[in-house]
Protein backbone atom coordinates (compact mmCIF):
# COMPACT_ATOMS: atom_id res chain seq x y z
CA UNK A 1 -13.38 -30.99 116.55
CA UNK A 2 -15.34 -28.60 118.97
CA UNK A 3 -18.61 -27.98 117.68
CA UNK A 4 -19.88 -23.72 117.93
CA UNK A 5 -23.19 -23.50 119.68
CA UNK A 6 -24.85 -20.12 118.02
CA UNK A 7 -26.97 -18.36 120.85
CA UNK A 8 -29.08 -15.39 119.26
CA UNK A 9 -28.36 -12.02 120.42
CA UNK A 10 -31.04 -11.76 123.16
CA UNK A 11 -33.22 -8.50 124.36
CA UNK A 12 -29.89 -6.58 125.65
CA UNK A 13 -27.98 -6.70 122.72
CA UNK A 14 -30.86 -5.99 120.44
CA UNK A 15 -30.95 -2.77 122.18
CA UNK A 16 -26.85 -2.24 122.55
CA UNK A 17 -27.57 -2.53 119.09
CA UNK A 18 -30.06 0.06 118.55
CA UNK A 19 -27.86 2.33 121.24
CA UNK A 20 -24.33 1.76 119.44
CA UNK A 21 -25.85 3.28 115.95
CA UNK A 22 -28.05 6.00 117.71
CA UNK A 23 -25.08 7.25 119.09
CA UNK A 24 -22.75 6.85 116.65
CA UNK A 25 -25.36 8.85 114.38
CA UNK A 26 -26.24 11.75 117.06
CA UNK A 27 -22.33 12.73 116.69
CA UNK A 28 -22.12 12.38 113.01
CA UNK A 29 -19.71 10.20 113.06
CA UNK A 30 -19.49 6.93 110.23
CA UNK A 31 -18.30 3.51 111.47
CA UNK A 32 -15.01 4.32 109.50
CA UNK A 33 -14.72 6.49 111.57
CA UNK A 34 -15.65 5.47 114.43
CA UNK A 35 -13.24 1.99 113.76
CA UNK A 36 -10.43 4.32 113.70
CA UNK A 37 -11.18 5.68 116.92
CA UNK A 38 -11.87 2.30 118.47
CA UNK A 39 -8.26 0.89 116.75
CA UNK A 40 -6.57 4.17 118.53
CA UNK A 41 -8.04 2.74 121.65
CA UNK A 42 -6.62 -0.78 121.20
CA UNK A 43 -9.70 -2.68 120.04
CA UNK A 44 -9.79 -3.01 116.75
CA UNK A 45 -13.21 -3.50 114.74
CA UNK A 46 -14.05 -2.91 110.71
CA UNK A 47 -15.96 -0.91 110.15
CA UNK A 48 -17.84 -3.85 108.66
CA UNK A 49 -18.18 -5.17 112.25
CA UNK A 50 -19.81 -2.28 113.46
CA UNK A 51 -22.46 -2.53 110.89
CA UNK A 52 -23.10 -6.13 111.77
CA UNK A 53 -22.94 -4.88 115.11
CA UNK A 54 -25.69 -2.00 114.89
CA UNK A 55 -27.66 -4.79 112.78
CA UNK A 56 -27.69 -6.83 115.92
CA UNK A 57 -26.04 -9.51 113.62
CA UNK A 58 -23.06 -9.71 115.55
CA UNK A 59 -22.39 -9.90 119.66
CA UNK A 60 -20.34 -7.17 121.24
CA UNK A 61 -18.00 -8.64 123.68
CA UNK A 62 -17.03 -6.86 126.91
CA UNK A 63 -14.10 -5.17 125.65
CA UNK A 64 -15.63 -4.07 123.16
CA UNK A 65 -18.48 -2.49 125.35
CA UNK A 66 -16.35 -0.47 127.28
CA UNK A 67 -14.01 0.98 123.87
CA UNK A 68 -17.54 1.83 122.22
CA UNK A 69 -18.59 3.52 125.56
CA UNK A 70 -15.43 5.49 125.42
CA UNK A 71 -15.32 6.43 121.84
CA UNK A 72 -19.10 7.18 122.22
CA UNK A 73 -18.74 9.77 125.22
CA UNK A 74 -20.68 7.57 127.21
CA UNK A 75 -21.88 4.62 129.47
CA UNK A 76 -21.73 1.10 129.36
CA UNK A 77 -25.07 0.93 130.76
CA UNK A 78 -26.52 3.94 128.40
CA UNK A 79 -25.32 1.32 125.79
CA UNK A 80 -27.00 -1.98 127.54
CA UNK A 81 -30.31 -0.06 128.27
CA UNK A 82 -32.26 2.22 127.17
CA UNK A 83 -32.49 5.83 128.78
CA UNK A 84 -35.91 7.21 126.89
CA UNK A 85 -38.27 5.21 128.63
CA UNK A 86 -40.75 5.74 131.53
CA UNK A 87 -39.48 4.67 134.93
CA UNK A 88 -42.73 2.06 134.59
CA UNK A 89 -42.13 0.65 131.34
CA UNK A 90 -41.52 -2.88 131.77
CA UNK A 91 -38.18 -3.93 129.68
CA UNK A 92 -36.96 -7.31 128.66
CA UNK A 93 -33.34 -8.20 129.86
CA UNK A 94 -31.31 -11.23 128.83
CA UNK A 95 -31.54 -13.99 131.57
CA UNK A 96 -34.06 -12.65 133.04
CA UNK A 97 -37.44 -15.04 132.69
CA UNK A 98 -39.81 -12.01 132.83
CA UNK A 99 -39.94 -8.07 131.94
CA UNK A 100 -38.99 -5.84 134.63
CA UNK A 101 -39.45 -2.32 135.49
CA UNK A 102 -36.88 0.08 133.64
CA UNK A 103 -36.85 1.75 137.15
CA UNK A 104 -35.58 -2.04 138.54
CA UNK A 105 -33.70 -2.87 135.94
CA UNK A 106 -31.72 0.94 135.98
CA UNK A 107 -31.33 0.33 140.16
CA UNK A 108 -30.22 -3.22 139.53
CA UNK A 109 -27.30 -1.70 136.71
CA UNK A 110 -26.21 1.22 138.98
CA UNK A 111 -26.44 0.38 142.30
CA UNK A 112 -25.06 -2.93 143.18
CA UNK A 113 -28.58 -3.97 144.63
CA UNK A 114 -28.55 -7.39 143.29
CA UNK A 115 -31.58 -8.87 140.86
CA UNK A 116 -32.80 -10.48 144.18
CA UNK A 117 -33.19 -7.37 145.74
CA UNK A 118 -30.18 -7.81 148.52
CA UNK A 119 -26.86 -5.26 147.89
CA UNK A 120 -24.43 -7.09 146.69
CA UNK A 121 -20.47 -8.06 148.46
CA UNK A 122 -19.59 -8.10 145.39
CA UNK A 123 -19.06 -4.28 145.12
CA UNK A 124 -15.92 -2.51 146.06
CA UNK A 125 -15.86 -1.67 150.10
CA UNK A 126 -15.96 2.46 148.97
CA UNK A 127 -20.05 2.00 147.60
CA UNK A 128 -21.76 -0.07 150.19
CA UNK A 129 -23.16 2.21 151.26
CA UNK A 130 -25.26 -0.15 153.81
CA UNK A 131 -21.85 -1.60 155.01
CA UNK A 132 -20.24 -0.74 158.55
CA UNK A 133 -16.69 -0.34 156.96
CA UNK A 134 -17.71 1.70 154.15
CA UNK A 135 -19.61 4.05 156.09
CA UNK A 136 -17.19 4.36 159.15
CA UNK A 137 -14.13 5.13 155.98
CA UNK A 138 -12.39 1.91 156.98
CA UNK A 139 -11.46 -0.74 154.42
């Protein structure tokens, strides 16, 4: 039998939390609603589930990141951090040992620059922007 190990939902989902029922209540919408929209997009969710998810009492796996950002008009990231804070403000991020700066944090989301600092290879060749090929047009 393969035993469950129950993480708690750490400083980034407490806030996808917070960000999933902001938005969902800025356009009005109800989490009926909003699981219909979701099911039309081929991730289903209850309604139910999107309470327990706006109650931070239940994870939000990838998938289902990317069908709320598209049924919410809006980012992945606008749902991972938050977007009314001071460039300065130091935010808490899962894995992360320390706060950062929301400024950091925001770069580190958007820009490929690595938590380290370094750009990451990871990226596709088209947004390295410090990268011979990408800037020469060549892949």
């Amino acid at each position: 039998m393969t035993t469950r190990i129950h993480t708690p939902i750490g400083p980034t989902g407490a806030h996808a939390a917070r960000a999933v029922r902001e938005h969902r209540a800025n356009q009005g919408k109800t989490t009926e609603a909003l699981a219909d929209e979701l099911t039309r997009l081929g991730v289903p969710l209850q309604a139910t589930a999107i309470t327990k998810i706006e109650k931070a009492q239940r994870k939000v796996t990838v998938d289902e990141l990317a069908a709320l950002a598209t049924a919410l008009n809006t980012t992945p990231n606008a749902l991972l951090l938050p977007t009314n804070v001071d460039r300065d403000r130091p935010l808490r991020v899962t894995g992360c040992a320390t706060p950062m700066r929301s400024a950091y944090v925001w770069d580190w989301f958007t820009t490929g620059t690595g938590v380290n600092g370094r750009r990451e290879r990871s990226l596709p060749w088209w947004l390295r922007a410090n990268d011979v090929e990408a800037a020469s047009g060549e892949h």
